[in-house]
C-alpha atoms as a PDB file:
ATOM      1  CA  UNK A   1     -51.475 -34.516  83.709  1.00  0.00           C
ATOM      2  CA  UNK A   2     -54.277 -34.928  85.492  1.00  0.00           C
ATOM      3  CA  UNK A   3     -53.211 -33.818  88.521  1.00  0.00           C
ATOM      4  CA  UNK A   4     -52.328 -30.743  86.977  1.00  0.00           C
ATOM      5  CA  UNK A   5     -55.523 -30.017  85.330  1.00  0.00           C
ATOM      6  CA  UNK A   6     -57.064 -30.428  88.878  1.00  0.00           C
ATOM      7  CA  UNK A   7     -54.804 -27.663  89.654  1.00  0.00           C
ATOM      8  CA  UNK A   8     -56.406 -24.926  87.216  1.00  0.00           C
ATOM      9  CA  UNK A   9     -59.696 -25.900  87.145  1.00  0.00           C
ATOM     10  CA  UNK A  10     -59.091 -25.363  90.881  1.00  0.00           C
ATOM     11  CA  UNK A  11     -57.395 -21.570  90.107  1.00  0.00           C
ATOM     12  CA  UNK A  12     -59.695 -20.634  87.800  1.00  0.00           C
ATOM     13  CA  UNK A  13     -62.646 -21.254  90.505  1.00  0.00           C
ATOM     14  CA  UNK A  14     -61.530 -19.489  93.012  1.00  0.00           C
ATOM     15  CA  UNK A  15     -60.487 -16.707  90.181  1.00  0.00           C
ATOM     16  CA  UNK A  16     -64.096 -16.489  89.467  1.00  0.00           C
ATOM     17  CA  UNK A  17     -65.687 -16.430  93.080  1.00  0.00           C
ATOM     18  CA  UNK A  18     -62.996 -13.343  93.474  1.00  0.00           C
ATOM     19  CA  UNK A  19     -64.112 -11.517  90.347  1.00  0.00           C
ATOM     20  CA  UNK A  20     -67.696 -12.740  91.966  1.00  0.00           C
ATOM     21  CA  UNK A  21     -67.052 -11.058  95.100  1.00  0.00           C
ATOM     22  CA  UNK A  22     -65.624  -7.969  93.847  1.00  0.00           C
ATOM     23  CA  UNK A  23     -68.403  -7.156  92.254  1.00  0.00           C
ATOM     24  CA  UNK A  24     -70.798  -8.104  95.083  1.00  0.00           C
ATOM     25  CA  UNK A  25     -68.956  -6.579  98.188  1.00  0.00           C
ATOM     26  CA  UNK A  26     -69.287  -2.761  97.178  1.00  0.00           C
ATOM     27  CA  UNK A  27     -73.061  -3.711  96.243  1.00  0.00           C
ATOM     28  CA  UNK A  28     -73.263  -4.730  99.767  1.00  0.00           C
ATOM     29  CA  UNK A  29     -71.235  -2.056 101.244  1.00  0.00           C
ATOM     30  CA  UNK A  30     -73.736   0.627  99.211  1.00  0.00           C
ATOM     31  CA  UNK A  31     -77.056  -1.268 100.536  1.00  0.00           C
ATOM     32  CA  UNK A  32     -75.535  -1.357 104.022  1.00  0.00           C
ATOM     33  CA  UNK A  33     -74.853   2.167 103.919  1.00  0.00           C
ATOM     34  CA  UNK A  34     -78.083   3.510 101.790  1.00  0.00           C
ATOM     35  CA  UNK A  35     -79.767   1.323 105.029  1.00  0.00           C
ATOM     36  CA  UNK A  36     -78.264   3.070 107.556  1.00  0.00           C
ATOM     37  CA  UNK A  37     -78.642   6.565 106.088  1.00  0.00           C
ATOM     38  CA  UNK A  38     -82.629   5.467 106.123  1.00  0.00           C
ATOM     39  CA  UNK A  39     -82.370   4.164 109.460  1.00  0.00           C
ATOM     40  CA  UNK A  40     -80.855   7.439 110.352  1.00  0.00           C
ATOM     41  CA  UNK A  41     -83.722   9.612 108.235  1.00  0.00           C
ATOM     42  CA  UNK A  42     -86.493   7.336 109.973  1.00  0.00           C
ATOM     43  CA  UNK A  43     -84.861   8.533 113.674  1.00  0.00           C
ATOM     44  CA  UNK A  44     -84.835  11.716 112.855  1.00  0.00           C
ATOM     45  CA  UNK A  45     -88.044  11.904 111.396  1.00  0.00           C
ATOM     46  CA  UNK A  46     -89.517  10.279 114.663  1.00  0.00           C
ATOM     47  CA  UNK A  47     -87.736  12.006 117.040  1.00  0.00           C
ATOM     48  CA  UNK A  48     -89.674  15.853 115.206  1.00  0.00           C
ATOM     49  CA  UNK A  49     -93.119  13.984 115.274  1.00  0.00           C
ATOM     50  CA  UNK A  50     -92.814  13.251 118.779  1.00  0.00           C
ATOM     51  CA  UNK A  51     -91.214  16.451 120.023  1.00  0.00           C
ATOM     52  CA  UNK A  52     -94.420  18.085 118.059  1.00  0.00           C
ATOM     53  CA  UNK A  53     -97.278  15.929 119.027  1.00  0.00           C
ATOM     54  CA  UNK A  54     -95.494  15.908 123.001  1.00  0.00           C
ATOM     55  CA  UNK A  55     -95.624  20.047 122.291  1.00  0.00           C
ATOM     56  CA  UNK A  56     -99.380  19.906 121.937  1.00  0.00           C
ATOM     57  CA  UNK A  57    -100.395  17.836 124.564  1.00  0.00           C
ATOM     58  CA  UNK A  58     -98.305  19.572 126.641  1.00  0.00           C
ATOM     59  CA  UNK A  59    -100.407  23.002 125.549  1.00  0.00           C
ATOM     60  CA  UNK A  60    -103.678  20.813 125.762  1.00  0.00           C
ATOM     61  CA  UNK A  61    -103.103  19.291 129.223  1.00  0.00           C
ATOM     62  CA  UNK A  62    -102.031  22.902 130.268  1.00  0.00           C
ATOM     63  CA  UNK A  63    -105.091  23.981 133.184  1.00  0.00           C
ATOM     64  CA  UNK A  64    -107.702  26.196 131.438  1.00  0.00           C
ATOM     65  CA  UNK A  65    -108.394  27.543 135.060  1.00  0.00           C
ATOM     66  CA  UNK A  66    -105.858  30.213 133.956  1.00  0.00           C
ATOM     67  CA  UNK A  67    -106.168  31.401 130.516  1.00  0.00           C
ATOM     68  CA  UNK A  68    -103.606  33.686 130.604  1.00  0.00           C
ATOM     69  CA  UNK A  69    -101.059  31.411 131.570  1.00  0.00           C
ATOM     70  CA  UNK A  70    -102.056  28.946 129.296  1.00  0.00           C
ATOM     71  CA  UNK A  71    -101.437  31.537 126.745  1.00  0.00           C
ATOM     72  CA  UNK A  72     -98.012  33.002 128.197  1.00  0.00           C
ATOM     73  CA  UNK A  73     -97.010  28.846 128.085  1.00  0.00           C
ATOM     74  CA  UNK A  74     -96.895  29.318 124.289  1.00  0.00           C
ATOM     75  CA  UNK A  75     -95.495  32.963 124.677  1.00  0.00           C
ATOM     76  CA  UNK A  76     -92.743  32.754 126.646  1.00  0.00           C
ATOM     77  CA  UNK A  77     -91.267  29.395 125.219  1.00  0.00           C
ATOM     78  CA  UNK A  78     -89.674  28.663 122.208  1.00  0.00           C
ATOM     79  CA  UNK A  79     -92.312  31.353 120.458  1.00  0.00           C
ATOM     80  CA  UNK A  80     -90.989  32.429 116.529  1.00  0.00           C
ATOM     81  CA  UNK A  81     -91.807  32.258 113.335  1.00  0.00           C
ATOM     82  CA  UNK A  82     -88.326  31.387 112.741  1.00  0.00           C
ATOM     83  CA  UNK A  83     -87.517  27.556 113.787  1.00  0.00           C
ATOM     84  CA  UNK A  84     -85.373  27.382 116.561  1.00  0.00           C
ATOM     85  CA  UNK A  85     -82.368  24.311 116.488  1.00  0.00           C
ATOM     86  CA  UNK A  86     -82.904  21.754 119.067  1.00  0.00           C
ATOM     87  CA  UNK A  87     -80.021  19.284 120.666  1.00  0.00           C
ATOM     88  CA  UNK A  88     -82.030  16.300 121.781  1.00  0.00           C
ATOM     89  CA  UNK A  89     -80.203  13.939 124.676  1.00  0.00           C
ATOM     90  CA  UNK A  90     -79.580  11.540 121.886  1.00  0.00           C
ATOM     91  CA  UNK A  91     -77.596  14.060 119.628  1.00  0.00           C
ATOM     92  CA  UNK A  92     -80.634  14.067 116.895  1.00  0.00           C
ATOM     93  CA  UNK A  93     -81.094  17.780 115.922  1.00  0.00           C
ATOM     94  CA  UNK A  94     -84.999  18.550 115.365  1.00  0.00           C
ATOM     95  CA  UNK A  95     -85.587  22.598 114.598  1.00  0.00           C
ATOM     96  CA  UNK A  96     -88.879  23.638 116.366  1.00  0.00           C
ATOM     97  CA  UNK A  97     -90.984  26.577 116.537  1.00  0.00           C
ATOM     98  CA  UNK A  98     -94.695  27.697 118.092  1.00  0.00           C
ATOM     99  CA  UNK A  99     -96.779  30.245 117.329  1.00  0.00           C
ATOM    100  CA  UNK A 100    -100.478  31.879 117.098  1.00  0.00           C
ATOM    101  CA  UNK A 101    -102.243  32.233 113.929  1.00  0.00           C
ATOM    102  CA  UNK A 102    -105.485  34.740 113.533  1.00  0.00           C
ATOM    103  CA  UNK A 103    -108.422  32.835 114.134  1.00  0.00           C
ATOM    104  CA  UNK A 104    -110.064  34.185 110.987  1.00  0.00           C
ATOM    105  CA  UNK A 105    -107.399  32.219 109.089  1.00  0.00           C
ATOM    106  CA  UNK A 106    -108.112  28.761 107.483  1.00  0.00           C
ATOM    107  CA  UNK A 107    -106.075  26.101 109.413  1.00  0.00           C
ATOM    108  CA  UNK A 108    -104.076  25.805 106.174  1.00  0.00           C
ATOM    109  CA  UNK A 109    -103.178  29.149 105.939  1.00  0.00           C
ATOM    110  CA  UNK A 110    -102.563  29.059 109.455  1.00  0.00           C
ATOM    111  CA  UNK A 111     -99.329  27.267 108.761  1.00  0.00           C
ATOM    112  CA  UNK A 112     -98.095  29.741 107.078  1.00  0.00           C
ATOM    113  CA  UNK A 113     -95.569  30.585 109.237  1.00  0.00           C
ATOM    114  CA  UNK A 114     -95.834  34.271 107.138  1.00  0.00           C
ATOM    115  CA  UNK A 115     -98.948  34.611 109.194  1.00  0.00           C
ATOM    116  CA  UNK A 116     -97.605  34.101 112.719  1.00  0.00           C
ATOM    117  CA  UNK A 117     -98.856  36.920 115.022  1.00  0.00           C
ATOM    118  CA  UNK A 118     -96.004  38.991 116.034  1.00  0.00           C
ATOM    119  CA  UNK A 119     -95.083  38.627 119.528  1.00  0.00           C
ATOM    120  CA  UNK A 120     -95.767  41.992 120.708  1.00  0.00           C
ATOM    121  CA  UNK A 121     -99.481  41.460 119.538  1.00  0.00           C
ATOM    122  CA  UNK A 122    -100.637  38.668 121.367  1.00  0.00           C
ATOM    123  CA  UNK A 123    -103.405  39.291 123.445  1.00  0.00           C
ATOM    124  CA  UNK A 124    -105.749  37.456 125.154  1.00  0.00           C
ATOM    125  CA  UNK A 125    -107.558  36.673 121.947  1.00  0.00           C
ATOM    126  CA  UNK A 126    -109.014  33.449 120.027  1.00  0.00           C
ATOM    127  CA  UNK A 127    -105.786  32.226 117.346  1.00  0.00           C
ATOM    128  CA  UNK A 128    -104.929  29.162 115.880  1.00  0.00           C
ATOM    129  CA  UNK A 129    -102.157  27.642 118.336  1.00  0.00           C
ATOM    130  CA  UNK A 130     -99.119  26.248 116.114  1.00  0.00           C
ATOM    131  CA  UNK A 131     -95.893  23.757 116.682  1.00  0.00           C
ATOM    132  CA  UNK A 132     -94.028  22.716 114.150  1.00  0.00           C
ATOM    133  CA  UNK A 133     -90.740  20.467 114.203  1.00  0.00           C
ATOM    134  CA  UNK A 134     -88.618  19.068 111.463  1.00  0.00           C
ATOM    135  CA  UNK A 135     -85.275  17.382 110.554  1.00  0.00           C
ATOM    136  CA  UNK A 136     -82.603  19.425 110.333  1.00  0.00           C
ATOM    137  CA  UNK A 137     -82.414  19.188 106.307  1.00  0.00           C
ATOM    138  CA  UNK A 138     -85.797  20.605 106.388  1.00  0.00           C
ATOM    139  CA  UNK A 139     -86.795  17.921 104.284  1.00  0.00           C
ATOM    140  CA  UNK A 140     -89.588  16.231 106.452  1.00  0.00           C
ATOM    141  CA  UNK A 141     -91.779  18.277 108.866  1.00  0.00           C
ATOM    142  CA  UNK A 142     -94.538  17.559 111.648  1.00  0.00           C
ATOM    143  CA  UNK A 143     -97.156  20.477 112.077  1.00  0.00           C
ATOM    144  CA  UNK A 144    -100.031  20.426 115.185  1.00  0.00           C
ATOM    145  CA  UNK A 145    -102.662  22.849 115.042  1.00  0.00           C
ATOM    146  CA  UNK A 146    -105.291  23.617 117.067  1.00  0.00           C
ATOM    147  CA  UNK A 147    -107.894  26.113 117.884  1.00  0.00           C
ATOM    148  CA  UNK A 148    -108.250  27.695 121.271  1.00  0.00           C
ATOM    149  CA  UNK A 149    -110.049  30.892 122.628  1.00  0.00           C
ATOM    150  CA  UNK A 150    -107.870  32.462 125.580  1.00  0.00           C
ATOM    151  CA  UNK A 151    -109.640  34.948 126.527  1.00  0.00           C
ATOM    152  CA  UNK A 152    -112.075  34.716 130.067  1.00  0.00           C
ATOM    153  CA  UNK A 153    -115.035  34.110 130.793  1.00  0.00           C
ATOM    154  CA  UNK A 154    -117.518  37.041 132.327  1.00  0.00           C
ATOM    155  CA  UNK A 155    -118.545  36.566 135.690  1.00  0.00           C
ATOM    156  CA  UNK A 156    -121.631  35.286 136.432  1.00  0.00           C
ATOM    157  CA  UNK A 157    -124.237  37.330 137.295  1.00  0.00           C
ATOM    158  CA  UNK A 158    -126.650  37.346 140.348  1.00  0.00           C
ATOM    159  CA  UNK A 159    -130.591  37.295 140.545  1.00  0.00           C
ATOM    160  CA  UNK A 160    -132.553  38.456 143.014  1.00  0.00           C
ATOM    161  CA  UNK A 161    -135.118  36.100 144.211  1.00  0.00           C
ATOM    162  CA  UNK A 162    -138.221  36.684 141.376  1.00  0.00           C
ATOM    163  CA  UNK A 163    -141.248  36.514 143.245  1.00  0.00           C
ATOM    164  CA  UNK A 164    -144.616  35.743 141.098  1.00  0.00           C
ATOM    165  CA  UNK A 165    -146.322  38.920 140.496  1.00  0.00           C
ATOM    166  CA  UNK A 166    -142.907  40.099 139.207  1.00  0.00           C
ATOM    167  CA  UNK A 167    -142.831  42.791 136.169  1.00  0.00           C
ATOM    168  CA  UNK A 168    -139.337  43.340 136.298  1.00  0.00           C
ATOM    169  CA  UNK A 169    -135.830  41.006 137.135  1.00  0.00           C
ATOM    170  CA  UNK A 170    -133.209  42.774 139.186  1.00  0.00           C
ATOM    171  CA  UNK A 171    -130.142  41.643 140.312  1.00  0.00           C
ATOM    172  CA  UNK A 172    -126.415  42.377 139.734  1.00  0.00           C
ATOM    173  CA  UNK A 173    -123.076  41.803 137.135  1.00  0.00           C
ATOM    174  CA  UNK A 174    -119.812  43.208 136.036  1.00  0.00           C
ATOM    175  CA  UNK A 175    -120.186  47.020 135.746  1.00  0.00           C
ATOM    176  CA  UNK A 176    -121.460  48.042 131.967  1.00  0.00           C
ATOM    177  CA  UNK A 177    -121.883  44.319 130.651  1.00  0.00           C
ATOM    178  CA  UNK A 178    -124.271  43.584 128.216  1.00  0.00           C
ATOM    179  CA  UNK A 179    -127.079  40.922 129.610  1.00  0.00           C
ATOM    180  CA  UNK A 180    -129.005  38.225 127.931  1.00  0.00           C
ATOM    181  CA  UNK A 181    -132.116  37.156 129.461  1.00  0.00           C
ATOM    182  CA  UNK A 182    -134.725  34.381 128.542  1.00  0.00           C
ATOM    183  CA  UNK A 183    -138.064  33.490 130.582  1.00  0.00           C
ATOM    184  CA  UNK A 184    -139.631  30.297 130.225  1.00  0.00           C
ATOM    185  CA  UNK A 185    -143.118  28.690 131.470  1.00  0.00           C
ATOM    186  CA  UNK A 186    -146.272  30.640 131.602  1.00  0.00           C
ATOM    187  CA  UNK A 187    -144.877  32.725 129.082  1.00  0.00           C
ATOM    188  CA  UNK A 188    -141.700  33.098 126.342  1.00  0.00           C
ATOM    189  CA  UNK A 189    -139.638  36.237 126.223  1.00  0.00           C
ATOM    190  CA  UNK A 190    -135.975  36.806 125.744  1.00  0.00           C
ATOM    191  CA  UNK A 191    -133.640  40.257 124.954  1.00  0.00           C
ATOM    192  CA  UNK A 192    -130.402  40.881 124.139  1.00  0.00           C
ATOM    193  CA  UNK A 193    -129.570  44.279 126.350  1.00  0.00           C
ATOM    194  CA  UNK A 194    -126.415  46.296 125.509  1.00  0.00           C
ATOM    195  CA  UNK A 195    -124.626  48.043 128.503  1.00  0.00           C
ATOM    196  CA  UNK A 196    -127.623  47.284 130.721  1.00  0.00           C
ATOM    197  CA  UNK A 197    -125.567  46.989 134.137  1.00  0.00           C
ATOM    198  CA  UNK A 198    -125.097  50.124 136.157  1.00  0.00           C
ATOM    199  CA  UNK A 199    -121.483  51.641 137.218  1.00  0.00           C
ATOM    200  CA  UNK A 200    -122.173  50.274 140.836  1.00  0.00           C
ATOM    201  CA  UNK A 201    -122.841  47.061 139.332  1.00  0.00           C
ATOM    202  CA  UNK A 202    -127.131  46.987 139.750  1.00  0.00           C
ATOM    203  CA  UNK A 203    -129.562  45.910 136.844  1.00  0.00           C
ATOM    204  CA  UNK A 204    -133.098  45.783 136.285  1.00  0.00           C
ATOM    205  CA  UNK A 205    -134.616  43.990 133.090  1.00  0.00           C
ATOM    206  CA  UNK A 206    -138.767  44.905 132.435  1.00  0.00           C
ATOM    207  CA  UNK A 207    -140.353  42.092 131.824  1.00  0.00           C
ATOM    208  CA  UNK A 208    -142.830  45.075 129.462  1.00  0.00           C
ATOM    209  CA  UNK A 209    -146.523  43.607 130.129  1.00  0.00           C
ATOM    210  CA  UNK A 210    -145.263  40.245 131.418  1.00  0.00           C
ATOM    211  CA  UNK A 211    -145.903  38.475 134.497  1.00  0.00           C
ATOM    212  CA  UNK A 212    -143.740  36.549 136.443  1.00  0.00           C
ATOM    213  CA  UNK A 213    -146.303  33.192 137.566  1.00  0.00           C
ATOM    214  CA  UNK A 214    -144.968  31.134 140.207  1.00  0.00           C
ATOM    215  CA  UNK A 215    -142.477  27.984 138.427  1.00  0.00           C
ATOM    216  CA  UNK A 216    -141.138  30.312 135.332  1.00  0.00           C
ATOM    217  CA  UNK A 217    -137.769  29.712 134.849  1.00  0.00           C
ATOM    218  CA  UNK A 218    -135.508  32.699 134.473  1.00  0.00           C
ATOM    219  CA  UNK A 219    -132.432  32.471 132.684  1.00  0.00           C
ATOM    220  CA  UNK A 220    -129.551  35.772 132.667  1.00  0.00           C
ATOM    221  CA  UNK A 221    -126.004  36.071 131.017  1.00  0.00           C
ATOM    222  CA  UNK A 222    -123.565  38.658 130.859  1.00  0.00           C
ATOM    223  CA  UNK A 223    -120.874  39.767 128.668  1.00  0.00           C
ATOM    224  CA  UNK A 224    -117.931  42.020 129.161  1.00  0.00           C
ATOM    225  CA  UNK A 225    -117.306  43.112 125.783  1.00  0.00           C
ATOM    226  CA  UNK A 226    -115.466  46.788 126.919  1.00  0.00           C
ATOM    227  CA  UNK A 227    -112.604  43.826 128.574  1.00  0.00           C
ATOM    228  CA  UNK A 228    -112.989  41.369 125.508  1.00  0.00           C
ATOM    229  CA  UNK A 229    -114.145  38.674 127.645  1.00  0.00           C
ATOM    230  CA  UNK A 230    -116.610  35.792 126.922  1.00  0.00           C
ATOM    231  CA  UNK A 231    -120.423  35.284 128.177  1.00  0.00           C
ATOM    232  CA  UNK A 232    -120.532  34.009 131.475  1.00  0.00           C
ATOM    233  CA  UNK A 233    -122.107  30.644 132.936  1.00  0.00           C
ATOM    234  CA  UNK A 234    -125.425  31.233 132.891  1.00  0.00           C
ATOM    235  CA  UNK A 235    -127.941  32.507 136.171  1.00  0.00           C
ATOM    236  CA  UNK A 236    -130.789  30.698 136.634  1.00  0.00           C
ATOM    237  CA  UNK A 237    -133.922  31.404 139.140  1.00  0.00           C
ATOM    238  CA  UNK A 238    -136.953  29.704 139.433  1.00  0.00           C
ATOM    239  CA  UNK A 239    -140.014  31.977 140.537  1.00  0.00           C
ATOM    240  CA  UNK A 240    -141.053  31.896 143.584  1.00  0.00           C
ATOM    241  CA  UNK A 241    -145.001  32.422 145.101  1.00  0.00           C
ATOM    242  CA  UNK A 242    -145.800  35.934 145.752  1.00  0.00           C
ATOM    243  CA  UNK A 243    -145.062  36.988 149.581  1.00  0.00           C
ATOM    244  CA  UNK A 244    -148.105  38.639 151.180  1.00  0.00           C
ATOM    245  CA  UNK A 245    -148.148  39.871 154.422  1.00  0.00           C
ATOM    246  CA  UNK A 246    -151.723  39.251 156.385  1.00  0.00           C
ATOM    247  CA  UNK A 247    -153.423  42.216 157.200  1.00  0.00           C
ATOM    248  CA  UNK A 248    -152.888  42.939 161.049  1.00  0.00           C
ATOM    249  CA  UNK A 249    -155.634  42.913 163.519  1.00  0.00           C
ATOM    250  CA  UNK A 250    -156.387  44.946 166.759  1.00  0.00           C
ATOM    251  CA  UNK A 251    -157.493  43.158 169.860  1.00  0.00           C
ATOM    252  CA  UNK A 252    -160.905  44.709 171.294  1.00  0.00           C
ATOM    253  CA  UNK A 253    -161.795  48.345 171.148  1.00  0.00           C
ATOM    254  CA  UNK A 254    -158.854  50.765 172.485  1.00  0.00           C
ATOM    255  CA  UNK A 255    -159.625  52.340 175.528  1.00  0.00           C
ATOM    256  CA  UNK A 256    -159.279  56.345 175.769  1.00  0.00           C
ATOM    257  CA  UNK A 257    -157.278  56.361 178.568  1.00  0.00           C
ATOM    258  CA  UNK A 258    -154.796  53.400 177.142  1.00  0.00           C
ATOM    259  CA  UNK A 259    -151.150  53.953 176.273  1.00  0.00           C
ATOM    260  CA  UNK A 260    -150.823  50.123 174.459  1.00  0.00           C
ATOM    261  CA  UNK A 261    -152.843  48.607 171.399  1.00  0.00           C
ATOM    262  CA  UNK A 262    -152.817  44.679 171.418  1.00  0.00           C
ATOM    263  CA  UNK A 263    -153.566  42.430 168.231  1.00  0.00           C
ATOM    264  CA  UNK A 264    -151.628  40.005 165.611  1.00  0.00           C
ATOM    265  CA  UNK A 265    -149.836  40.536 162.818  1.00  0.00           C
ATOM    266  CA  UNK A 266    -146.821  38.740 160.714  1.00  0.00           C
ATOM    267  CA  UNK A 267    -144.211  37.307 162.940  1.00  0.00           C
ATOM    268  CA  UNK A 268    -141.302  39.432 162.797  1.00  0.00           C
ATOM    269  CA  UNK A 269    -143.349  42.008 161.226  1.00  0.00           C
ATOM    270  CA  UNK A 270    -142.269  45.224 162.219  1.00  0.00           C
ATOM    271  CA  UNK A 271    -145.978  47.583 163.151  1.00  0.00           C
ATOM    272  CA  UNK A 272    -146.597  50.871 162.817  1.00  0.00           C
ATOM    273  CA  UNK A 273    -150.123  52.575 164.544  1.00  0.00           C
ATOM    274  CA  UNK A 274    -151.533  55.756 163.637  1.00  0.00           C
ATOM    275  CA  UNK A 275    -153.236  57.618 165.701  1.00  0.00           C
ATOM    276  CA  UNK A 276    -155.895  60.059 164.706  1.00  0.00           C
ATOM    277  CA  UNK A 277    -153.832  60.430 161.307  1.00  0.00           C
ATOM    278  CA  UNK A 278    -151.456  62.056 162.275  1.00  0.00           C
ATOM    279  CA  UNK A 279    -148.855  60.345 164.749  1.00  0.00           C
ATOM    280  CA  UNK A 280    -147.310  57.532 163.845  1.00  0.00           C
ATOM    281  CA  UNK A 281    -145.994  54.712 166.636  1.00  0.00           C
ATOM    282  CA  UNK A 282    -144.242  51.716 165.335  1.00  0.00           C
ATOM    283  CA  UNK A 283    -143.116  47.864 167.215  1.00  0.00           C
END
């Protein structure tokens, strides 16, 4: 009898630690699997912030040497407002998409993908530059946004050397730009001048009752605004002392029956004699 009561207790044991286990396994099974779906969901979602955040630096560490290119780099790849599916390596599907916003936009708004400039419009312009990836059930999404002006810069213009004594600044820039000038030193003055460069390219800013005094610092942008371009790199030219050529001397008294006058003048200088006021010789 005792043996056999062994027996059972022994039965109903392992009865229990079945009943026991079929109630634990699928609670395992589900936790496993609930796991691996987040395991999965936490891939996917780090495989669309990388591809977005390696999509901007790849824009940012694009040259600016060449605007334009930077600009057709966005253009010509992967541009929509409409994601486009992506097969990484891996087999992880990430849709993407890149686009300009209007700069006027807030950066908000600007991912608004309602808002994307339509290809066709882009132009060398300042826009919001957007990438956006996300999972493939839409439900988790990485945006980058950032600001860039594309279009280029003016070219710089050229002074000609100001000389102290100076009432006026010439030099030359892009045909029909508008210039910006400052003066600093022995006096302050600065103008904004619309359209002030001729067709061939010349300019000449009036300084108006200002003198140019040997040190002043003089300071001239330009701006291309018929081309949409940006104001140049800055000229700058300090002010040199006033040239003056010594007045020339003659050597004795000219003899009437002499064909040469002799004296000194400015090395180099070229000099012209008149004779009797009326003809004119020159060296």
């Amino acid at each position: 009898m005792a043996y056999w009561r062994n027996e059972r207790g022994s039965l109903t044991f392992v009865m229990m630690i079945v009943a026991i286990l079929a109630v634990i396994i699928p609670s395992l099974l589900y936790m496993s699997t609930f796991t691996n779906l987040n395991n999965v969901k936490s891939e996917s979602e780090r495989k669309a912030t990388s591809l977005a955040v390696s999509g901007m630096q790849a824009f940012v560490n694009f040259p600016d040497t060449d605007k334009l290119a930077k600009l057709n780099y966005i253009k010509n790849r992967y541009y929509a407002s409409t994601p486009m599916t992506i097969e990484l390596p891996e087999g992880t599907t990430v849709n993407y998409r890149q686009y300009f916003a209007p700069s006027a936009l807030s950066q908000s708004n600007a991912l608004n993908t309602a808002n994307a400039v339509a290809l066709a419009s882009v132009t060398q312009a300042k826009y919001w530059v957007v990438i956006v990836a996300s999972t493939a059930d839409g439900k988790y999404t990485k945006s980058m946004v950032n600001s860039y002006d594309f279009r280029d810069l003016t070219a710089s213009p050229s002074i000609t050397q100001p000389r102290a004594g100076d009432t006026a600044v010439t030099g030359s820039a892009t045909p029909g730009a508008d210039l910006k000038i400052t003066v600093s030193g022995s006096f302050s003055y600065s103008a904004t001048l619309p359209s002030a460069v001729q067709s061939d390219g010349s300019y000449s800013i009036s300084l108006g009752a200002n003198v140019l005094s040997q040190g002043d610092i003089v300071t001239i942008t330009a701006t291309d605004t018929a081309n949409s371009k940006l104001e140049s790199a800055p000229a700058t030219s300090t002010v040199l002392a006033q040239v003056t050529t010594p007045t020339p001397s003659i050597t004795g008294t000219p003899l009437a029956d002499s064909s040469t006058v002799s004296g000194t003048a400015e090395p180099g200088a070229t000099v012209y004699v008149k004779v009797n006021g009326g003809t004119v010789y020159s060296a």
